[in-house]
Protein backbone atom coordinates (compact mmCIF):
# COMPACT_ATOMS: atom_id res chain seq x y z
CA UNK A 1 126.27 123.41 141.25
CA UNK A 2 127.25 121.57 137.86
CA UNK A 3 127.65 118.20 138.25
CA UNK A 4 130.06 116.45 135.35
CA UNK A 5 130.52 112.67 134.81
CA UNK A 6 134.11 112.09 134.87
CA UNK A 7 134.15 110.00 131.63
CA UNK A 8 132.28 113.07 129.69
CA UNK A 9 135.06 115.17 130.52
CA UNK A 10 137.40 113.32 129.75
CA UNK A 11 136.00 111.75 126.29
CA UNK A 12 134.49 113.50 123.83
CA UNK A 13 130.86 113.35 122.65
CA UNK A 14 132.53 110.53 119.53
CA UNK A 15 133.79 108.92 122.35
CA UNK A 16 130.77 108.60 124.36
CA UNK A 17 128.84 107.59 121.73
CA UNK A 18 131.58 105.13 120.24
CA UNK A 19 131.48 103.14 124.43
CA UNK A 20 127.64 102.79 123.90
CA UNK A 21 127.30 101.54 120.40
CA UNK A 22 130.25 98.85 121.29
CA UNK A 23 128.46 97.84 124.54
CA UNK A 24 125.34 97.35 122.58
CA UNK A 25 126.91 95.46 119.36
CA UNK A 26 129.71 94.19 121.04
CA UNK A 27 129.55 90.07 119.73
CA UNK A 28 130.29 88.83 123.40
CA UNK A 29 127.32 90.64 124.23
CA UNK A 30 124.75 90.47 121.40
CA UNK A 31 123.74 87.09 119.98
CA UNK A 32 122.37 88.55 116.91
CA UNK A 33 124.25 87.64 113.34
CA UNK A 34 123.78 91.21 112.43
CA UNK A 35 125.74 91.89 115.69
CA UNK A 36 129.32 91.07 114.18
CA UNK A 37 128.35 93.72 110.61
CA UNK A 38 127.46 95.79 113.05
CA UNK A 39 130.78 95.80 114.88
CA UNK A 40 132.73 96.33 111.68
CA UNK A 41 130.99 98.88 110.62
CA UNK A 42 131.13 101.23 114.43
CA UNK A 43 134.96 100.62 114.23
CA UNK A 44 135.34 101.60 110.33
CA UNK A 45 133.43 104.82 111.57
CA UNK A 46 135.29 105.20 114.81
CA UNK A 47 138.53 105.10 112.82
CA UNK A 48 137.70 107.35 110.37
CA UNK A 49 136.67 109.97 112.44
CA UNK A 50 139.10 109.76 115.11
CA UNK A 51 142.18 110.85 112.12
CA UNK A 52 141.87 113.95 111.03
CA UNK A 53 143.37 112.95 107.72
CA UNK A 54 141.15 109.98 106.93
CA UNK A 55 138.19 112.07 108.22
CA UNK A 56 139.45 114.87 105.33
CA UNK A 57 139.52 111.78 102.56
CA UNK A 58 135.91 110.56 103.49
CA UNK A 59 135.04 114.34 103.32
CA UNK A 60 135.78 114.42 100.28
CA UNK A 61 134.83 111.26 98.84
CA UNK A 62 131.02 112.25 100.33
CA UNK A 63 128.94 113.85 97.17
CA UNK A 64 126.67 116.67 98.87
């Protein structure tokens, strides 16, 4: 039998991955001063690829 957690399918794999990086970097529960940078930077991300139309811009702003 296939066992599924409820939350994976529900959220996507983004999703997953956005909860985890939060709950580690999340200032309330890291001390470190990178902690807060760190934050930022998982919700810039987060944004971006949650809209298709600012995941398009960043697409093409990338330089393969």
């Amino acid at each position: 039998m296939l066992k599924l957690c409820v939350s994976h399918t529900y959220y996507g794999k983004k999703d997953i991955e956005f909860i985890e990086l939060a709950k580690k970097y999340h200032p309330d529960v890291n001390k470190s001063e990178e902690a807060v940078e760190m934050m930022q930077k998982i919700l810039e991300a987060y944004e971006v690829l949650s809209n298709t139309e600012k995941r398009k811009e960043y697409d093409l702003k990338i330089d393969y």
